[in-house]
N, C-alpha and C. Protein backbone atom coordinates (compact mmCIF):
# COMPACT_ATOMS: atom_id res chain seq x y z
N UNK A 1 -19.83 36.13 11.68
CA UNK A 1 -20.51 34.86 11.75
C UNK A 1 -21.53 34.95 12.88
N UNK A 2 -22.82 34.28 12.42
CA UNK A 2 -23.68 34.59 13.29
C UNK A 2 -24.27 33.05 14.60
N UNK A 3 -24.81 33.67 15.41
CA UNK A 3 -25.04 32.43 16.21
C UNK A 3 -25.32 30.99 15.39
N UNK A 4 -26.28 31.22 14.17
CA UNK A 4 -26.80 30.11 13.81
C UNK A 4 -25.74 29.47 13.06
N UNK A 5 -25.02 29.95 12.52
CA UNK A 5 -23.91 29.72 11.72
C UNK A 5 -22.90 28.71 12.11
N UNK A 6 -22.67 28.78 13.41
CA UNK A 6 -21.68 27.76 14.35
C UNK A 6 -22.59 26.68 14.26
N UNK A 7 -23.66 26.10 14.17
CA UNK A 7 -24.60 25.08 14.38
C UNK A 7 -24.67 24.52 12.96
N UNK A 8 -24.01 25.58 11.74
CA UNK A 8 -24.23 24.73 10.10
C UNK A 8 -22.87 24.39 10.08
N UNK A 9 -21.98 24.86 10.36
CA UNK A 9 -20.89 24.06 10.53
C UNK A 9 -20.37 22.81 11.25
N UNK A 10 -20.03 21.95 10.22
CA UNK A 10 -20.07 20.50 9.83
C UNK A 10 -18.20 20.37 11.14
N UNK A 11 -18.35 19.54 11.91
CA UNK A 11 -17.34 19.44 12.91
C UNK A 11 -16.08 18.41 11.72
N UNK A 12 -14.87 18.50 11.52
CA UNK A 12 -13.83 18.12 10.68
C UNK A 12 -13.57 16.68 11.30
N UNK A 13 -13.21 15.82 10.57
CA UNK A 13 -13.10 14.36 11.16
C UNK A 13 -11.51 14.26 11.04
N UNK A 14 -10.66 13.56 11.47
CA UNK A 14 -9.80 13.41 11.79
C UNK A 14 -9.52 12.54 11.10
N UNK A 15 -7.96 12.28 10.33
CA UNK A 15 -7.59 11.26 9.54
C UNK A 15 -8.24 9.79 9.89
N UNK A 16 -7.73 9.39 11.05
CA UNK A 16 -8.29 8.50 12.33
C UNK A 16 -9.46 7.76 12.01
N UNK A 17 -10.18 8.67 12.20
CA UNK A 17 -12.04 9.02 12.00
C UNK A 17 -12.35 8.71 10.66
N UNK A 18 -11.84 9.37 10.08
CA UNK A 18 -12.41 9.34 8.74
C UNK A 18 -12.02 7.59 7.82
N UNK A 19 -10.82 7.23 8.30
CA UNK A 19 -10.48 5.62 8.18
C UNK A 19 -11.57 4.81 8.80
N UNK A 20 -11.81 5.16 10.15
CA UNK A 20 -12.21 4.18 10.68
C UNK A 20 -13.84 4.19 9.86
N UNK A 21 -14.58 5.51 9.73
CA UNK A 21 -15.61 5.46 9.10
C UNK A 21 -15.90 4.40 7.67
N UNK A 22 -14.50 4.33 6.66
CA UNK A 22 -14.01 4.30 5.78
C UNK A 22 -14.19 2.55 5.69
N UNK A 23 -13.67 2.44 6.83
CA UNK A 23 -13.89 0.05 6.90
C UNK A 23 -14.91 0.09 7.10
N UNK A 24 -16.21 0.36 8.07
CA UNK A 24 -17.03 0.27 8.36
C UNK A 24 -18.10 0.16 7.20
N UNK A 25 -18.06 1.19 6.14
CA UNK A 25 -18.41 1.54 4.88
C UNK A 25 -17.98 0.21 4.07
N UNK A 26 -16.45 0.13 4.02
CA UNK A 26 -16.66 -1.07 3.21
C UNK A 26 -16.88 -2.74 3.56
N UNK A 27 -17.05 -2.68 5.19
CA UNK A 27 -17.84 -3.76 5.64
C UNK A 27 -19.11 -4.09 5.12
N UNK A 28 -19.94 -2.88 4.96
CA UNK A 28 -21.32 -2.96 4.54
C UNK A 28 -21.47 -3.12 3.15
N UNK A 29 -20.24 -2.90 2.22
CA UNK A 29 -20.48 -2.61 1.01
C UNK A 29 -19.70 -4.44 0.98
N UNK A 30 -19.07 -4.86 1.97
CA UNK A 30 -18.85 -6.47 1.88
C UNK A 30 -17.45 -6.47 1.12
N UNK A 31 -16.98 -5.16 1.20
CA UNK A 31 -15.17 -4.85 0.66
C UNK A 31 -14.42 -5.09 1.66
N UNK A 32 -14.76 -5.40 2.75
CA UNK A 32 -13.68 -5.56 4.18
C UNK A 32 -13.03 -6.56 3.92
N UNK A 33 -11.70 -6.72 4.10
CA UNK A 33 -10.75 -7.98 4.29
C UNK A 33 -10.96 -9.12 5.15
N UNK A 34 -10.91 -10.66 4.55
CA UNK A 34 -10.92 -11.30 6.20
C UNK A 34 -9.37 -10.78 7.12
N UNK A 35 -9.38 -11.32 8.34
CA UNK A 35 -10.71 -12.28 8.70
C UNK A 35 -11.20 -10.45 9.47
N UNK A 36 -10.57 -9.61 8.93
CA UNK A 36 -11.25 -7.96 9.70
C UNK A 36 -12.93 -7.92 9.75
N UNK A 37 -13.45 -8.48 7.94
CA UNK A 37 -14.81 -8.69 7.92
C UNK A 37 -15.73 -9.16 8.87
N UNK A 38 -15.10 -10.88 9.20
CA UNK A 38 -15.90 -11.89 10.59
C UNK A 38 -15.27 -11.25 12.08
N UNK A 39 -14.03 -9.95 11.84
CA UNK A 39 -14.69 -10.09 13.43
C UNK A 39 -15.47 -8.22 13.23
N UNK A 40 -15.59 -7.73 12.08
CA UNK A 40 -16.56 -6.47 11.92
C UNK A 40 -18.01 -7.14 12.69
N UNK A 41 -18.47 -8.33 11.87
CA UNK A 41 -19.34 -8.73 12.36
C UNK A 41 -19.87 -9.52 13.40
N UNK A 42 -18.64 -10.00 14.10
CA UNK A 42 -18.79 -10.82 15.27
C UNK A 42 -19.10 -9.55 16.41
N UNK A 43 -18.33 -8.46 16.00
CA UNK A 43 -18.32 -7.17 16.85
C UNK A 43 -19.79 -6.65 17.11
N UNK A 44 -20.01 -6.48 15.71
CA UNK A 44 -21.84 -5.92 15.22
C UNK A 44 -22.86 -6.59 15.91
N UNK A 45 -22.81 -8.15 15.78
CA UNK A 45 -23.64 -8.49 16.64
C UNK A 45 -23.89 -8.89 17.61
N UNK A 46 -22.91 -9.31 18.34
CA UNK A 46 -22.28 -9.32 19.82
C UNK A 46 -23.01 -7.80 20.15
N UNK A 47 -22.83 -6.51 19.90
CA UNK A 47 -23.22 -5.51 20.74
C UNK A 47 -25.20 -5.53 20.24
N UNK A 48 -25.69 -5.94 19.55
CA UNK A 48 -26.48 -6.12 19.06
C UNK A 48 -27.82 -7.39 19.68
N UNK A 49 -27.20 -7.89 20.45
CA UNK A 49 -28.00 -9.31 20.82
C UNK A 49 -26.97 -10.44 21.65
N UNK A 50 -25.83 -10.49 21.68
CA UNK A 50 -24.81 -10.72 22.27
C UNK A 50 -24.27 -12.67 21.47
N UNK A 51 -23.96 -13.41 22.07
CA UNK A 51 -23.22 -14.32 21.15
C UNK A 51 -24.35 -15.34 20.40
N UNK A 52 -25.72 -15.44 21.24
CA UNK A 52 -26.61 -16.01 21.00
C UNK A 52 -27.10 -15.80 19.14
N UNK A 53 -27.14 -14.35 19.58
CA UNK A 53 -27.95 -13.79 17.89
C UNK A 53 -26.42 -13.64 16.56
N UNK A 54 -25.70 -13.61 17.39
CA UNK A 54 -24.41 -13.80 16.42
C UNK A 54 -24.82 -15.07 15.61
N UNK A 55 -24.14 -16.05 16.34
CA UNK A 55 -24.21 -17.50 15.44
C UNK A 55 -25.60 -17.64 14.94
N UNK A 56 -26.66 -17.19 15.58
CA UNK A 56 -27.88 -17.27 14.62
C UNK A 56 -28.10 -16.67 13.65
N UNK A 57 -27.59 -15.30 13.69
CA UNK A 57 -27.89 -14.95 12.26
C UNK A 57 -26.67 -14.97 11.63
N UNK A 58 -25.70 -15.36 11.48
CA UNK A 58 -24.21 -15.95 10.82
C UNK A 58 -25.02 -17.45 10.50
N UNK A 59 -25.65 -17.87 11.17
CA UNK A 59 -25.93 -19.19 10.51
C UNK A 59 -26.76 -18.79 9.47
N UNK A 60 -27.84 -17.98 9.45
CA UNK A 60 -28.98 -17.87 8.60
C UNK A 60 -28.66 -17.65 7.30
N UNK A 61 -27.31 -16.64 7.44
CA UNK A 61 -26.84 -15.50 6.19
C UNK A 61 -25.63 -16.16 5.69
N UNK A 62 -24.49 -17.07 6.24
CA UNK A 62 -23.42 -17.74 5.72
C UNK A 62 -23.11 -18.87 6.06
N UNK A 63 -21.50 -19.01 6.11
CA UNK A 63 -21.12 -20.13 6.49
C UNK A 63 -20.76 -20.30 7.89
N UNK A 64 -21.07 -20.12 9.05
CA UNK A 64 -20.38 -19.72 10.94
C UNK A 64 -19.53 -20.55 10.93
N UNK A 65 -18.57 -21.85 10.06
CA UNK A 65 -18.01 -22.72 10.62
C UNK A 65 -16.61 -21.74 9.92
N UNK A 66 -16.79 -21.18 8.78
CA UNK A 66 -15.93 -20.09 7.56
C UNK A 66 -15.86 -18.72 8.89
N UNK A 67 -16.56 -18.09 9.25
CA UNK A 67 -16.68 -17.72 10.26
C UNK A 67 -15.71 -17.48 11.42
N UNK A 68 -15.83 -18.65 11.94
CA UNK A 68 -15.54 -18.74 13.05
C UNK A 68 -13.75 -18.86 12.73
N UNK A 69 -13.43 -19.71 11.65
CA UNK A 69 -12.06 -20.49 11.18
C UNK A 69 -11.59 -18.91 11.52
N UNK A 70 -12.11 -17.67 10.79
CA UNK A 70 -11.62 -16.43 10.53
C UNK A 70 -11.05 -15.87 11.83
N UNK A 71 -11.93 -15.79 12.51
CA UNK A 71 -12.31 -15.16 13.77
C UNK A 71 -10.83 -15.76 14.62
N UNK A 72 -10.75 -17.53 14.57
CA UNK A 72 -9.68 -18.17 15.51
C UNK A 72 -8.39 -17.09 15.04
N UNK A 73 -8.31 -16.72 13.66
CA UNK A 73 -6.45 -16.18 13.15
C UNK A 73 -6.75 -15.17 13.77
N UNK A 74 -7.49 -14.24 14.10
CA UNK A 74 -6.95 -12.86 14.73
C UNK A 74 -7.82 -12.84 15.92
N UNK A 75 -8.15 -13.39 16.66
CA UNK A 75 -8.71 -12.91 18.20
C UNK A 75 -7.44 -13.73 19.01
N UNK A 76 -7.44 -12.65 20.25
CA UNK A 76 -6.54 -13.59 21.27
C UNK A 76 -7.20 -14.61 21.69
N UNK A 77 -5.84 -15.07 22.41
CA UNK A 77 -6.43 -16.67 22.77
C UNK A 77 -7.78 -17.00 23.93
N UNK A 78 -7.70 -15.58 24.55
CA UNK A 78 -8.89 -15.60 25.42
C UNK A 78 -9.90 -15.42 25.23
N UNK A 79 -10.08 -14.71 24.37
CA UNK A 79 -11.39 -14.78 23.21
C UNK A 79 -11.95 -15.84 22.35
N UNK A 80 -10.67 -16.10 21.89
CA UNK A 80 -10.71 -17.75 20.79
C UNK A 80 -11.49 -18.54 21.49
N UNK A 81 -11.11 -18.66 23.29
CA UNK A 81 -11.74 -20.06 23.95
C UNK A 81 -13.11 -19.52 24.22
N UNK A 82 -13.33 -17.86 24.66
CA UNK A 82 -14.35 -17.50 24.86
C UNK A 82 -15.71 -17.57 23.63
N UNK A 83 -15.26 -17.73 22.23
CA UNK A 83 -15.99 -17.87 21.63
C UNK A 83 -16.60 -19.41 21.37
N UNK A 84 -15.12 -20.07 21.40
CA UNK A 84 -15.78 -21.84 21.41
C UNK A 84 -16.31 -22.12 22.31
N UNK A 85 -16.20 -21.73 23.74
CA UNK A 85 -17.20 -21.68 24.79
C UNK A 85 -18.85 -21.33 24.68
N UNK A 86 -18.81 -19.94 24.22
CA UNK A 86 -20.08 -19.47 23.81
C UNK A 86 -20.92 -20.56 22.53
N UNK A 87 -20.06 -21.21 21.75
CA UNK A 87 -20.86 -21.92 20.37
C UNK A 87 -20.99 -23.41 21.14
N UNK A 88 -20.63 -23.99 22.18
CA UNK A 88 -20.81 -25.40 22.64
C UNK A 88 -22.43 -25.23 23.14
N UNK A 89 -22.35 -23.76 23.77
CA UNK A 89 -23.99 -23.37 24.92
C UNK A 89 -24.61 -23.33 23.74
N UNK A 90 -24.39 -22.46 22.91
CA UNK A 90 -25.52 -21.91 22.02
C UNK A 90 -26.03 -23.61 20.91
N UNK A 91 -24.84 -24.65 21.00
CA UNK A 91 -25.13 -26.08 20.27
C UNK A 91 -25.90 -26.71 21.61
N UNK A 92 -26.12 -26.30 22.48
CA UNK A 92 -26.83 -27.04 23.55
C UNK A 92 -28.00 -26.40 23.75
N UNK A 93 -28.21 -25.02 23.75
CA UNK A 93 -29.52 -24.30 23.61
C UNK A 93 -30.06 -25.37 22.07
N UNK A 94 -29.09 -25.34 20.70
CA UNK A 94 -30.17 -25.62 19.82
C UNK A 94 -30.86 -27.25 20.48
N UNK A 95 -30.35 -27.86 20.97
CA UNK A 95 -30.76 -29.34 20.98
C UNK A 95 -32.23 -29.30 22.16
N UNK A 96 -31.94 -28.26 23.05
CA UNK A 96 -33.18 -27.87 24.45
C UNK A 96 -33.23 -26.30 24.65
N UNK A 97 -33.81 -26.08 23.88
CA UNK A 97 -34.07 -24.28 25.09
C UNK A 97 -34.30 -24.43 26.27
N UNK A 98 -34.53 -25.26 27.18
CA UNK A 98 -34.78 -24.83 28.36
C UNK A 98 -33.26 -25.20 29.31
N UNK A 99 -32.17 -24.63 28.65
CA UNK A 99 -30.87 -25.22 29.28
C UNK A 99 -30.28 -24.01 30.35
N UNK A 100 -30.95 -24.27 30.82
CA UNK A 100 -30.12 -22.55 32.40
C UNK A 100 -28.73 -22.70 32.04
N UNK A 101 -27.92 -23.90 32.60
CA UNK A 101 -26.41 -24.02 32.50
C UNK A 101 -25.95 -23.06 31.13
N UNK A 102 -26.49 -23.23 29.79
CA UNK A 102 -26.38 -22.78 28.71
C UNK A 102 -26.26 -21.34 28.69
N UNK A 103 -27.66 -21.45 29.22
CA UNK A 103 -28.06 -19.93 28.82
C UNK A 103 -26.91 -18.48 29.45
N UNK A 104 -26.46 -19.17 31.07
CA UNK A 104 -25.87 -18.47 31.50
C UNK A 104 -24.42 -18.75 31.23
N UNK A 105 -23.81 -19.69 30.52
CA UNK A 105 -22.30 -19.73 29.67
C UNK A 105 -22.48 -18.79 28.60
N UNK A 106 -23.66 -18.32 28.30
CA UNK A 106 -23.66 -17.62 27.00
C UNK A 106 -23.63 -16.29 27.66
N UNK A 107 -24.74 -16.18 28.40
CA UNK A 107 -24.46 -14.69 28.91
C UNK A 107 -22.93 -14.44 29.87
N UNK A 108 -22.36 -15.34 30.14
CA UNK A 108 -21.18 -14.87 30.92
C UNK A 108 -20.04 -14.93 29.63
N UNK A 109 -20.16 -15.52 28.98
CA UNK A 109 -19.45 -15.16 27.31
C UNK A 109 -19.46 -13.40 26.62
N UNK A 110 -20.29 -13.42 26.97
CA UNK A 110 -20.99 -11.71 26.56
C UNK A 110 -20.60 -11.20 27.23
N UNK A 111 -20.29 -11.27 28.57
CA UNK A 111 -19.08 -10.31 29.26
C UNK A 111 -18.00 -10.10 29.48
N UNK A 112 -17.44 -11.81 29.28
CA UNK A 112 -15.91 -11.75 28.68
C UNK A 112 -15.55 -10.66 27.47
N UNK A 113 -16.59 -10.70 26.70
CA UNK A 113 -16.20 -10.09 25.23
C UNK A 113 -16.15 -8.63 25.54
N UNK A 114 -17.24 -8.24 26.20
CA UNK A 114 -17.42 -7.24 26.74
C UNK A 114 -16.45 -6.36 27.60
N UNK A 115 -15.67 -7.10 28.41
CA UNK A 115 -14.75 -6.97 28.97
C UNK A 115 -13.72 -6.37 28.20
N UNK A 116 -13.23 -7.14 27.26
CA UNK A 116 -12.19 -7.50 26.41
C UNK A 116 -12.64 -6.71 25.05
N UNK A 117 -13.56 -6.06 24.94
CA UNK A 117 -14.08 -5.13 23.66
C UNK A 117 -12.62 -4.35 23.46
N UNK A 118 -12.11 -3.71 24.41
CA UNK A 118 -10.83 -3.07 23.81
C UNK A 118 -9.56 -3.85 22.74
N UNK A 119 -9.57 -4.81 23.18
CA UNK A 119 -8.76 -5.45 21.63
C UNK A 119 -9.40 -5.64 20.77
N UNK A 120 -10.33 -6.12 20.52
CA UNK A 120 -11.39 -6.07 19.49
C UNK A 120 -11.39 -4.62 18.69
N UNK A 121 -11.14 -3.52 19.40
CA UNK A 121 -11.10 -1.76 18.71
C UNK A 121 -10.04 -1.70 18.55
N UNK A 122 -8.85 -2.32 19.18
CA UNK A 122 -7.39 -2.22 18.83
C UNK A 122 -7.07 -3.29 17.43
N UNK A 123 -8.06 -4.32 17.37
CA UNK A 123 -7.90 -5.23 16.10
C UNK A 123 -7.93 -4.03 14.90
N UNK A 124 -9.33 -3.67 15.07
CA UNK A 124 -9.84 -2.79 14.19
C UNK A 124 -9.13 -1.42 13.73
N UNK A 125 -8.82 -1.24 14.79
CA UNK A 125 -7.90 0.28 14.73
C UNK A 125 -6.72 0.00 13.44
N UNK A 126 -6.33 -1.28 14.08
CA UNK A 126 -4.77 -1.77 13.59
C UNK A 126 -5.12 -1.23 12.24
N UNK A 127 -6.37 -2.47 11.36
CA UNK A 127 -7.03 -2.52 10.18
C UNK A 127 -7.44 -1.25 9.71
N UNK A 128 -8.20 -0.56 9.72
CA UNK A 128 -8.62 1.05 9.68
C UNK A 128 -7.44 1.57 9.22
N UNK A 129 -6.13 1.57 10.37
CA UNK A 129 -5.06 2.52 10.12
C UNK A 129 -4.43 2.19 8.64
N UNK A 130 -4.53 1.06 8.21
CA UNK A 130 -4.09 0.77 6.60
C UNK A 130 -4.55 1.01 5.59
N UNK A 131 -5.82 1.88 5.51
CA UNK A 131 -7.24 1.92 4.84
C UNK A 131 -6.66 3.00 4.31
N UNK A 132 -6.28 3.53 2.56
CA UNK A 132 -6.39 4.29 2.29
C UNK A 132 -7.91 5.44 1.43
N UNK A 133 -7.82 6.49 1.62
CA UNK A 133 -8.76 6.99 1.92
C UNK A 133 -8.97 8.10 0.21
């Protein structure tokens, strides 16, 4: 085997891996289970724009109130408040953009989550690990 040869070889994914690839896939294909689906996507766009662009584009594309109902059955409770926290600012941004108090409940929301991203991968993990392949 020659130098170049180690570089066409494709690295093996791991049962693990290959699940987790596996939800992700059928998130996009819109096969994901609730409420795994609303928090695939609460996840997606939270890292994406943070809680602000969530509920905005959950508002644009569905229902955020269907949403959110999802989101309350499987996030912990510190999250749960952290998200109704984040949707009171972001209902006070819609009424004034120029709301500082707001703006910065939202961005300190985004770091709770942030913080707390590891249950959010342990939600997911859980889900993934049931995914047959």
């Amino acid at each position: 085997m020659g130098l170049f040869d180690i570089f066409k070889k494709k690295p093996q994914l791991t049962e693990e891996q290959r699940k987790w690839n596996k939800m992700w896939e059928l998130w996009v294909n819109g096969k994901a289970k609730s409420p795994y689906t609303e928090l695939m996507t609460y996840e997606s766009e939270i890292n994406n724009g943070g809680h602000s662009q969530y509920f905005t584009n959950v508002e644009n594309v569905g229902d955020l109130s269907k949403e959110m109902s999802a989101l309350e059955r499987i996030l912990p409770v510190e999250l749960q408040s952290n998200l109704s926290k984040a949707y009171q600012a972001y209902l006070k941004l819609e009424e004034s953009e120029e709301d500082e108090t707001a703006e910065a409940t939202l961005d300190a929301c985004d770091s709770v989550f942030y913080e707390n991203e590891q249950e959010i991968h342990r939600l997911l993990n859980e889900y993934a690990g049931k995914i047959e392949l």
